[in-house]
N, C-alpha and C. Protein backbone atom coordinates (compact mmCIF):
# COMPACT_ATOMS: atom_id res chain seq x y z
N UNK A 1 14.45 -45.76 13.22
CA UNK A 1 13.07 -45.63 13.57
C UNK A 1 12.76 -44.25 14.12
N UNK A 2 13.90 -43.68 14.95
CA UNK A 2 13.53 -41.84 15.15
C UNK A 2 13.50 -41.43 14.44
N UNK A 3 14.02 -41.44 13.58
CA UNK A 3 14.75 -40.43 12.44
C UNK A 3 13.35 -40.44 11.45
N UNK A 4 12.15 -41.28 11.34
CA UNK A 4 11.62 -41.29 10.56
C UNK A 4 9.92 -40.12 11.68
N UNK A 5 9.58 -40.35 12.39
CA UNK A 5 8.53 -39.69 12.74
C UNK A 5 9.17 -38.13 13.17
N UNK A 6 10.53 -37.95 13.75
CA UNK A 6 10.56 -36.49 12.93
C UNK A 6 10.99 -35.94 11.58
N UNK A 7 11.23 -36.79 10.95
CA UNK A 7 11.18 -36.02 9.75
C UNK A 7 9.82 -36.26 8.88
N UNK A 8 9.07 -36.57 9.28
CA UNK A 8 7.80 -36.53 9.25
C UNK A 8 7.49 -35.25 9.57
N UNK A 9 7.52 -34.91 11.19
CA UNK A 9 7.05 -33.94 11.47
C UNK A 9 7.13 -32.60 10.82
N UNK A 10 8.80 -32.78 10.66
CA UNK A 10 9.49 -31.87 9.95
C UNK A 10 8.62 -31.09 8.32
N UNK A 11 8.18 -32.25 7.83
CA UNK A 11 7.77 -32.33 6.79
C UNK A 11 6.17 -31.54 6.77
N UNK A 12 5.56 -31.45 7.92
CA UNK A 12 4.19 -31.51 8.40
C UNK A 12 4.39 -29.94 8.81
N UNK A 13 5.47 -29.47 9.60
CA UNK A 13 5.80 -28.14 9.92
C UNK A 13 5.86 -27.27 8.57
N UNK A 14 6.88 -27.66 7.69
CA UNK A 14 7.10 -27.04 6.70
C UNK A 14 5.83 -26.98 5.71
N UNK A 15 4.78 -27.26 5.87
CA UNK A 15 3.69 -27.18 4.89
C UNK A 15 3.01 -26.51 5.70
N UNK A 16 2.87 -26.50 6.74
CA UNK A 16 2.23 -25.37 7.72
C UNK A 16 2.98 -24.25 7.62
N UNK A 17 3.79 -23.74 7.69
CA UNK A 17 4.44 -22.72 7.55
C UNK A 17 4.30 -22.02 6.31
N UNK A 18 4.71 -23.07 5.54
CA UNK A 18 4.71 -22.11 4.19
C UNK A 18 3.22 -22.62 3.29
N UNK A 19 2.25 -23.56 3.63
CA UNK A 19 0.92 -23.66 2.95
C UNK A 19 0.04 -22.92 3.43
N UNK A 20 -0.15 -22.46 4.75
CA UNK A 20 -0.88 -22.53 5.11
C UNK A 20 -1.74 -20.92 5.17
N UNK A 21 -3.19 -20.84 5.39
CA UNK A 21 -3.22 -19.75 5.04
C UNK A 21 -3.38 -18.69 6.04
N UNK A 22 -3.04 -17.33 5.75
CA UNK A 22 -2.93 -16.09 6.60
C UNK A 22 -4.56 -16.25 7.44
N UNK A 23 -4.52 -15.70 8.83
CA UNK A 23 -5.03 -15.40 9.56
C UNK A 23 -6.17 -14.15 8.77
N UNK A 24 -7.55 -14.01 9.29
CA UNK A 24 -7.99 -12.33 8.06
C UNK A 24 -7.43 -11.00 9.02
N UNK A 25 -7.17 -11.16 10.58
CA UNK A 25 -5.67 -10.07 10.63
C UNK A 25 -4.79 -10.31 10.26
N UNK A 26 -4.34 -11.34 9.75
CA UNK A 26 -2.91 -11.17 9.30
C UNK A 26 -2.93 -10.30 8.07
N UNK A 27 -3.90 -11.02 7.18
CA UNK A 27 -4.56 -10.61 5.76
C UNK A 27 -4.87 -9.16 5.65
N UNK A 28 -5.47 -9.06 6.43
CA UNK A 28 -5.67 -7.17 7.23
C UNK A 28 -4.16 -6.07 7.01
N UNK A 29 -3.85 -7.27 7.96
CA UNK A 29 -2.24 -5.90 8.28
C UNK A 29 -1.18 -5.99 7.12
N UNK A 30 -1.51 -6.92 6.50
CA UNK A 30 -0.39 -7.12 5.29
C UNK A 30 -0.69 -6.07 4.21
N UNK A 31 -2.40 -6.03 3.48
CA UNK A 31 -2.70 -5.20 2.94
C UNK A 31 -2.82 -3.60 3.46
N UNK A 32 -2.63 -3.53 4.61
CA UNK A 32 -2.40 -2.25 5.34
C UNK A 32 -1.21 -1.51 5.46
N UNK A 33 -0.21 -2.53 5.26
CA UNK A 33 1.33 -2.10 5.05
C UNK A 33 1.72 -1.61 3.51
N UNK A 34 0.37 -2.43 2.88
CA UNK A 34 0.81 -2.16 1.28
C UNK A 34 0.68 -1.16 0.86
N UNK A 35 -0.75 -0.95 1.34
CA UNK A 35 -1.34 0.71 0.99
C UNK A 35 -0.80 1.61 1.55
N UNK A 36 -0.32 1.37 3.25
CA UNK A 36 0.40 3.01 3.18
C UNK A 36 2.18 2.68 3.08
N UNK A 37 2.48 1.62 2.75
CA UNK A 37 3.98 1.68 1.69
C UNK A 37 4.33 2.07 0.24
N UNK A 38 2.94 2.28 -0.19
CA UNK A 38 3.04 2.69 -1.49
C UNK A 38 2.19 4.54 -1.51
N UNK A 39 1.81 4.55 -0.91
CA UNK A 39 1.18 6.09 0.10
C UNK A 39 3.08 6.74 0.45
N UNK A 40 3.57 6.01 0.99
CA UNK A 40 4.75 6.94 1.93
C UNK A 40 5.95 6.80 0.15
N UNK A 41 5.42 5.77 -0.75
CA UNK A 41 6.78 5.85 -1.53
C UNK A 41 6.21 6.87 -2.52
N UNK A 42 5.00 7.76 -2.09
CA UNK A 42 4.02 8.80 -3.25
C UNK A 42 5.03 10.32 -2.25
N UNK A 43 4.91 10.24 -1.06
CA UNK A 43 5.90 11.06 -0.91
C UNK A 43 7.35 11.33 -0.83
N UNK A 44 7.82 10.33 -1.25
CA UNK A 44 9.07 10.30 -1.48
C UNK A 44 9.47 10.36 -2.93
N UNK A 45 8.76 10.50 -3.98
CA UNK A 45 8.99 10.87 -5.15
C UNK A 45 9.23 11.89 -5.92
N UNK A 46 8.80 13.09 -5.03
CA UNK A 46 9.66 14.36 -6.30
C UNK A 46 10.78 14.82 -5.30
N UNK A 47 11.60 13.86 -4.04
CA UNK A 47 12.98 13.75 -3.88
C UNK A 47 12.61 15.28 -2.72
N UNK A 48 11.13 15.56 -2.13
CA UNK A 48 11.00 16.46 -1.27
C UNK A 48 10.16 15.88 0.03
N UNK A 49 10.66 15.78 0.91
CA UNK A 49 9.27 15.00 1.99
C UNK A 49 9.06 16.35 2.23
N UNK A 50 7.75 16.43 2.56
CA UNK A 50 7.36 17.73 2.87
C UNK A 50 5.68 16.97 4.22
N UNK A 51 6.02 18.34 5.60
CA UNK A 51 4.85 17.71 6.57
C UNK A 51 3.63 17.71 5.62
N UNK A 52 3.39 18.04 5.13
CA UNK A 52 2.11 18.28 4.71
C UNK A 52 1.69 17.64 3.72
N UNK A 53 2.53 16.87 3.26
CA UNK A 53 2.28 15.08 2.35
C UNK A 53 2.21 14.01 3.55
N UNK A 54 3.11 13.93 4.71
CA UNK A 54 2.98 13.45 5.46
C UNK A 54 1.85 13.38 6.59
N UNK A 55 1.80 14.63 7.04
CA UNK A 55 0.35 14.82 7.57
C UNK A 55 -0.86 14.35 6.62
N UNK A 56 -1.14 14.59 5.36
CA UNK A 56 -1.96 13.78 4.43
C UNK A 56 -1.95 12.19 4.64
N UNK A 57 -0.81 11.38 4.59
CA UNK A 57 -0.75 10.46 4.62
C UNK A 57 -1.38 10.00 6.08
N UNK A 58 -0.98 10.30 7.10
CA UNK A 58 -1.33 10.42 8.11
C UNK A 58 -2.78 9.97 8.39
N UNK A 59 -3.50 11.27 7.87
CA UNK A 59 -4.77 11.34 7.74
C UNK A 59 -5.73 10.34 7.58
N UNK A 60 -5.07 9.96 6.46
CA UNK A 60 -5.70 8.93 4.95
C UNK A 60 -5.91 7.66 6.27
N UNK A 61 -4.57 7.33 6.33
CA UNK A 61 -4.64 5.95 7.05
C UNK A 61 -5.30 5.93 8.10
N UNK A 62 -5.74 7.33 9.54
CA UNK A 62 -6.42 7.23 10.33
C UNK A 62 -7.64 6.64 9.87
N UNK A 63 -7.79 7.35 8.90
CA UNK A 63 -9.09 7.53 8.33
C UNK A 63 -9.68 5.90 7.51
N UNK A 64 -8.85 5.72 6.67
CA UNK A 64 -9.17 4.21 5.47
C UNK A 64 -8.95 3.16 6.70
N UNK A 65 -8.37 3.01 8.16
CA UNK A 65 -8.05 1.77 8.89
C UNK A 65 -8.81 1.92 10.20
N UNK A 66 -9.39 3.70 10.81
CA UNK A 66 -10.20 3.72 11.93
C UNK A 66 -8.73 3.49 12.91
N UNK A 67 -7.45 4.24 13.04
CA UNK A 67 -6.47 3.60 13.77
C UNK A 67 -6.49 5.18 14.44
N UNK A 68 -5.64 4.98 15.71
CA UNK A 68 -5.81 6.27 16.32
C UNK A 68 -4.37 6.74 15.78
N UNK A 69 -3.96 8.01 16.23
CA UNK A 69 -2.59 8.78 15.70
C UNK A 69 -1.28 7.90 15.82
N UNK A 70 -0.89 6.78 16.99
CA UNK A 70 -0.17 6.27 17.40
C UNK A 70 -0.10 5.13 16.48
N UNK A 71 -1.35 4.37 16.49
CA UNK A 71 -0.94 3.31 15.54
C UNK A 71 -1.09 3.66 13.88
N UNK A 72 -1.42 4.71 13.64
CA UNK A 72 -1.08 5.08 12.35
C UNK A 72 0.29 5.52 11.96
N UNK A 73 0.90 6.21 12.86
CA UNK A 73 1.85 6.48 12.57
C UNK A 73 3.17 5.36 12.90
N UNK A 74 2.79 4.16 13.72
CA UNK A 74 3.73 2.83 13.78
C UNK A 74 3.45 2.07 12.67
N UNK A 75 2.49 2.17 11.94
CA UNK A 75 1.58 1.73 10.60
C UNK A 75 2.54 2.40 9.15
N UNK A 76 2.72 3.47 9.81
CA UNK A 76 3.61 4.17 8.68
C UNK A 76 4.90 3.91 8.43
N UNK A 77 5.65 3.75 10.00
CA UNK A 77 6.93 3.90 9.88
C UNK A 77 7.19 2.10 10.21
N UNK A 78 6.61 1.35 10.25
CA UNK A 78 6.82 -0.43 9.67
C UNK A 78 6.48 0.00 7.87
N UNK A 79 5.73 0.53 7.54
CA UNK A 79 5.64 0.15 6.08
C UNK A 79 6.33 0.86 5.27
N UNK A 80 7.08 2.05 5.44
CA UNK A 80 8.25 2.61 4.99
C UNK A 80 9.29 1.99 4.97
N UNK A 81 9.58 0.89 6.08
CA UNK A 81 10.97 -0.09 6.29
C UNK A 81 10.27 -0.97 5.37
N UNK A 82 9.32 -1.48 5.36
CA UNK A 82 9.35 -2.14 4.23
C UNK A 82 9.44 -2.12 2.67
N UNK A 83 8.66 -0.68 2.43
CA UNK A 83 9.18 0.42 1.03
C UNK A 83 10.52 0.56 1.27
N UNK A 84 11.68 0.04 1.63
CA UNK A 84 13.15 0.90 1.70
C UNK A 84 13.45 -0.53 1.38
N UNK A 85 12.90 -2.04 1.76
CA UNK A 85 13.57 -3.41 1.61
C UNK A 85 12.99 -3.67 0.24
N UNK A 86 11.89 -3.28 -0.31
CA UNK A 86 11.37 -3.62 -1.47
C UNK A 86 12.14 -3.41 -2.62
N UNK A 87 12.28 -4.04 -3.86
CA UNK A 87 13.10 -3.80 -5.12
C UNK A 87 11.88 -3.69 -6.06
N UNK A 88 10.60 -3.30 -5.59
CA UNK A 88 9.62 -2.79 -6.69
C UNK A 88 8.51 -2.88 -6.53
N UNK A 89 7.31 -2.69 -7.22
CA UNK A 89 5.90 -2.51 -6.47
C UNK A 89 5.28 -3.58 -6.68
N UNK A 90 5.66 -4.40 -7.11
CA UNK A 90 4.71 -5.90 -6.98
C UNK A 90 4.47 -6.31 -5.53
N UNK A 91 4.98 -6.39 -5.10
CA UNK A 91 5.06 -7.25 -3.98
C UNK A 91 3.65 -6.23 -2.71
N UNK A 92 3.96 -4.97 -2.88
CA UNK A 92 2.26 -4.46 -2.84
C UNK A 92 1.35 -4.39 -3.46
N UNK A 93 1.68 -4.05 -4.72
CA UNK A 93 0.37 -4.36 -5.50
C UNK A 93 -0.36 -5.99 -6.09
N UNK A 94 0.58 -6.71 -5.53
CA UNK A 94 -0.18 -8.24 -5.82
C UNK A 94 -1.10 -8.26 -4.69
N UNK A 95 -0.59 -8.03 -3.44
CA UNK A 95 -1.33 -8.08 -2.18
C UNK A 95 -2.98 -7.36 -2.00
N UNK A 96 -2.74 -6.01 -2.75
CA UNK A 96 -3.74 -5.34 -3.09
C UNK A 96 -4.79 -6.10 -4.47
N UNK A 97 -4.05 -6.42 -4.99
CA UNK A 97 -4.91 -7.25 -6.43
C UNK A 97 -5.95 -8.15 -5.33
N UNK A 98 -5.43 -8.97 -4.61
CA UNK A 98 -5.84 -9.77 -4.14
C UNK A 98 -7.01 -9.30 -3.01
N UNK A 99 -6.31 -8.35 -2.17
CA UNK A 99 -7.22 -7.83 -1.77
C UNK A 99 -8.52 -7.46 -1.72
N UNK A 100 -8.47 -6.00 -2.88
CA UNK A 100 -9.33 -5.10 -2.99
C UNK A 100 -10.32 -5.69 -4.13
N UNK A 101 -11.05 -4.81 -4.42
CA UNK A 101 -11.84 -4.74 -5.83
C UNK A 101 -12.00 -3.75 -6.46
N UNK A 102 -12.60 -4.07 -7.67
CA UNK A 102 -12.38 -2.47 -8.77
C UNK A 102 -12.50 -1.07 -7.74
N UNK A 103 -13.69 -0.83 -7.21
CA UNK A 103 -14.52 0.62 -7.14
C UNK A 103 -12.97 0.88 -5.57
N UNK A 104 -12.60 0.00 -4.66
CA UNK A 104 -11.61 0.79 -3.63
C UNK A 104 -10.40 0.62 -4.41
N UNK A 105 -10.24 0.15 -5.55
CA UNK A 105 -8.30 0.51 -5.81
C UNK A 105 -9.13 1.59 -6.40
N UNK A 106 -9.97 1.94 -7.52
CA UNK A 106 -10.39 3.38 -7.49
C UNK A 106 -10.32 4.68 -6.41
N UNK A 107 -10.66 3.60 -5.21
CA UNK A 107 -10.34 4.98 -4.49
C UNK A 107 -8.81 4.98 -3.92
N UNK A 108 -8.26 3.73 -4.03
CA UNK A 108 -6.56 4.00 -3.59
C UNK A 108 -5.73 4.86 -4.20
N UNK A 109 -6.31 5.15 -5.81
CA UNK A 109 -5.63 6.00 -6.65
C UNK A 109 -6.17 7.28 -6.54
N UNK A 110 -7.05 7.49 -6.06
CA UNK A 110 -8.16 8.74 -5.41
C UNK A 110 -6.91 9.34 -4.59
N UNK A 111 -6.42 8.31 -3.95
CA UNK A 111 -6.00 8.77 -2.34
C UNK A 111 -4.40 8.92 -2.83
N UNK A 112 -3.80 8.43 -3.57
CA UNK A 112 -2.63 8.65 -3.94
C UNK A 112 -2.30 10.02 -4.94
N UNK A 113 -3.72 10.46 -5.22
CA UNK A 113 -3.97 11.45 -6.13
C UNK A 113 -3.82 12.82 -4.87
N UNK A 114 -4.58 12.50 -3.85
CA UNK A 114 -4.62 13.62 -2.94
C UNK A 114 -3.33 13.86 -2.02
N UNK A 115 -2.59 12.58 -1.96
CA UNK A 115 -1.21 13.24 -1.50
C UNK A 115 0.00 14.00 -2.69
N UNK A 116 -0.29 13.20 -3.70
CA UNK A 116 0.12 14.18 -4.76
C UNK A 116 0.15 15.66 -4.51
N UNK A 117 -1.58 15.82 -4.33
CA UNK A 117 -1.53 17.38 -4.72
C UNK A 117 -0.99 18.19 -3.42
N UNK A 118 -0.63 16.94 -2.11
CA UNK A 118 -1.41 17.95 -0.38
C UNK A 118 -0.20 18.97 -0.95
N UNK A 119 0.50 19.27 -1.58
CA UNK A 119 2.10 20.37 -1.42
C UNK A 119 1.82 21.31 -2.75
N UNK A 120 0.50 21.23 -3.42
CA UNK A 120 0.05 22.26 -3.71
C UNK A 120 0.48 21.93 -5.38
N UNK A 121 1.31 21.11 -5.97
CA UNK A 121 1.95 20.42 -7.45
C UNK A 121 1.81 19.29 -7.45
N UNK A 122 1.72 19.03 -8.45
CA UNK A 122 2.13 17.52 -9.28
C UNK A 122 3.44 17.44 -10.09
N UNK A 123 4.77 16.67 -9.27
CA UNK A 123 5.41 16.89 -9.76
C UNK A 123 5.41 15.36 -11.23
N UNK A 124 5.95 15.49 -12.07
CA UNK A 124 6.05 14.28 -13.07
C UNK A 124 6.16 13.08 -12.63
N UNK A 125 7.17 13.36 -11.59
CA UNK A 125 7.79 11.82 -10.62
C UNK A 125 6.62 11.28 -10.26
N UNK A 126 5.46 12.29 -9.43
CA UNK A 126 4.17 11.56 -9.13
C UNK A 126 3.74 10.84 -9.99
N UNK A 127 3.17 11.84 -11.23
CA UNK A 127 2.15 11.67 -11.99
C UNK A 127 2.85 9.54 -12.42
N UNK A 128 4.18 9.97 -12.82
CA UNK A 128 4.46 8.74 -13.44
C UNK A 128 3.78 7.68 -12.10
N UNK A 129 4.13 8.08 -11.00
CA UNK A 129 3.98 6.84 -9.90
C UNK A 129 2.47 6.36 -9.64
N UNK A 130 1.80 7.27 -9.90
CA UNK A 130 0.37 7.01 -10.01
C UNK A 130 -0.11 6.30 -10.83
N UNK A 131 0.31 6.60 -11.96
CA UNK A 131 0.07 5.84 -13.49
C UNK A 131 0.33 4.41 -12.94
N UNK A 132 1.47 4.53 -12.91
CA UNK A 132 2.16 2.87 -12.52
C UNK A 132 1.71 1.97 -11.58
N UNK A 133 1.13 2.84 -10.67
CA UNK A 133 0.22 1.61 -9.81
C UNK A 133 -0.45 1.55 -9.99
N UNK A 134 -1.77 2.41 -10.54
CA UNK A 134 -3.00 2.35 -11.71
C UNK A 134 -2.80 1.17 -12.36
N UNK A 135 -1.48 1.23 -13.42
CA UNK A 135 -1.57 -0.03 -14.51
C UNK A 135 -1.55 -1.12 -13.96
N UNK A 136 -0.85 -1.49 -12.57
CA UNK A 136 -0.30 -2.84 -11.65
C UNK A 136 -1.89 -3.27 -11.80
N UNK A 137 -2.39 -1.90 -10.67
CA UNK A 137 -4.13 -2.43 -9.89
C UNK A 137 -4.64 -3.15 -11.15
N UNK A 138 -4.83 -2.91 -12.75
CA UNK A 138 -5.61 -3.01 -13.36
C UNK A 138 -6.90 -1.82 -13.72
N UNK A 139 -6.35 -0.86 -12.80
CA UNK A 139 -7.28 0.98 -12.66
C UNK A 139 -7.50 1.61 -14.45
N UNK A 140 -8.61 0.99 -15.04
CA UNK A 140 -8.30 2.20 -16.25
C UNK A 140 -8.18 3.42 -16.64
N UNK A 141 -7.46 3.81 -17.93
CA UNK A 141 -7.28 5.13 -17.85
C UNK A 141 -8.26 6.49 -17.39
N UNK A 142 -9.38 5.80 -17.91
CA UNK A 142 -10.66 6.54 -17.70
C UNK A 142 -10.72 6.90 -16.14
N UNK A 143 -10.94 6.46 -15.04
CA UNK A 143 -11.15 5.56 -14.28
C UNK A 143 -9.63 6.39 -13.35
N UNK A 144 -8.28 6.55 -13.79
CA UNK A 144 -7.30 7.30 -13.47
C UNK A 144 -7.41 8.48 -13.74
N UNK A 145 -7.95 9.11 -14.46
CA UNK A 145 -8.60 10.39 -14.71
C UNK A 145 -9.54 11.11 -14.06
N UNK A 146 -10.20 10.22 -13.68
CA UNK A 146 -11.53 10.82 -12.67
C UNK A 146 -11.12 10.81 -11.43
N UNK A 147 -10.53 9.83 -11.15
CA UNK A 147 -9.65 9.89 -9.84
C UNK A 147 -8.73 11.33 -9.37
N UNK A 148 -8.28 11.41 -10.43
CA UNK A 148 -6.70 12.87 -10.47
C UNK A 148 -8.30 14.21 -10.32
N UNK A 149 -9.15 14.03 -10.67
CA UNK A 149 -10.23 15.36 -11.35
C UNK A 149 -10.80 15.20 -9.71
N UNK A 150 -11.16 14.19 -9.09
CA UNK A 150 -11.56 14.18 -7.84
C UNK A 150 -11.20 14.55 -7.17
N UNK A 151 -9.57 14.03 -6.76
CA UNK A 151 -8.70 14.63 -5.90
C UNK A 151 -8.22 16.07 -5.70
N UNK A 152 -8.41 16.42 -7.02
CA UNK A 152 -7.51 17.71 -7.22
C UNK A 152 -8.76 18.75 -6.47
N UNK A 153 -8.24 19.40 -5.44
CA UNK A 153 -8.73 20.60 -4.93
C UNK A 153 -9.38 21.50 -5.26
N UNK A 154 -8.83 21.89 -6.51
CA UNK A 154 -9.31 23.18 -6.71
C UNK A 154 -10.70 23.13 -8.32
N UNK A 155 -10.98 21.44 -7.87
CA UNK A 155 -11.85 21.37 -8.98
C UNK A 155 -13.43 21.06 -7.96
C-alpha cells in the first residue's frame, strides 16, 4: 500500500520535470545563451580570438539583452562552456527557431556578420559559419546577402 502512492508521486514528479513548460525567464536565458554561443563560436573560427571580435561580441549582447558589462560578460563565458559541451549547432539553433521570427534571425545574421568583419576580414571559416546558421534559421540567401552588405563597414 506505500509503495503505491509514491510511486505515484514519483510518476507525477517525472512529468513535471521533464513535461513541463519553461518559465518566459527561463525561455529568455536559454535563447540568450544560444545567441551569444553561437556569437562566441563566430569568433573562434578562423582559429584567431582576437579583443576586438570579443569586444564586438561584448557589445552586441549589452546591447540585443540591455545587460550591464558584468552580466554580459558572465552571459558570455556560461555560453562558451556551453559552445565547448555542444557536438553541433542544433541544439542553438532549434532554440532560436523557436524563439525568434523571420525579420530578428535577420538581424542575428546581421550581427554575426559584424563580428565577422570587427578584425577587419572575412576569413572562409566565417563566411562558411554564417551560411550555416543562415540555412539552420531558415535565413534566405537573398536575405544573407543583405545582411553581409549591411554589416560590412565600409559599405
Amino acid at each position: 500500500m506505500y509503495a503505491k502512492p509514491n510511486m505515484l508521486e514519483q510518476i507525477k514528479l517525472f512529468f513535471e520535470k521533464h513535461l513541463s513548460l519553461p518559465s518566459p525567464e527561463a525561455a529568455e536565458a536559454k535563447l540568450q545563451e544560444a545567441l551569444t554561443a553561437l556569437m562566441t563560436e563566430m569568433m573562434t573560427m578562423d582559429d584567431v580570438c582576437q579583443d576586438v571580435e570579443r569586444t564586438k561580441i561584448l557589445s552586441l549582447v549589452q546591447k540585443c539583452f540591455s545587460l550591464s558589462t558584468e552580466q554580459a560578460e558572465a552571459l558570455m563565458a556560461k555560453a562558451q562552456h556551453k559552445r565547448q559541451q555542444a557536438v553541433d549547432y542544433y541544439e542553438f539553433t532549434s532554440t532560436i527557431n523557436q524563439c525568434l521570427g523571420p525579420e530578428e534571425k535577420i538581424k542575428f545574421v546581421k550581427s554575426l556578420w559584424q563580428i565577422a568583419y570587427a578584425d577587419g576580414t572575412i576569413d572562409p571559416q566565417e563566411e562558411y559559419l554564417v551560411r550555416k546558421i543562415a540555412d539552420l534559421l531558415g535565413v534566405s540567401h537573398t536575405d544573407f546577402i543583405l545582411a553581409k552588405l549591411r554589416a560590412n563597414p565600409d559599405t
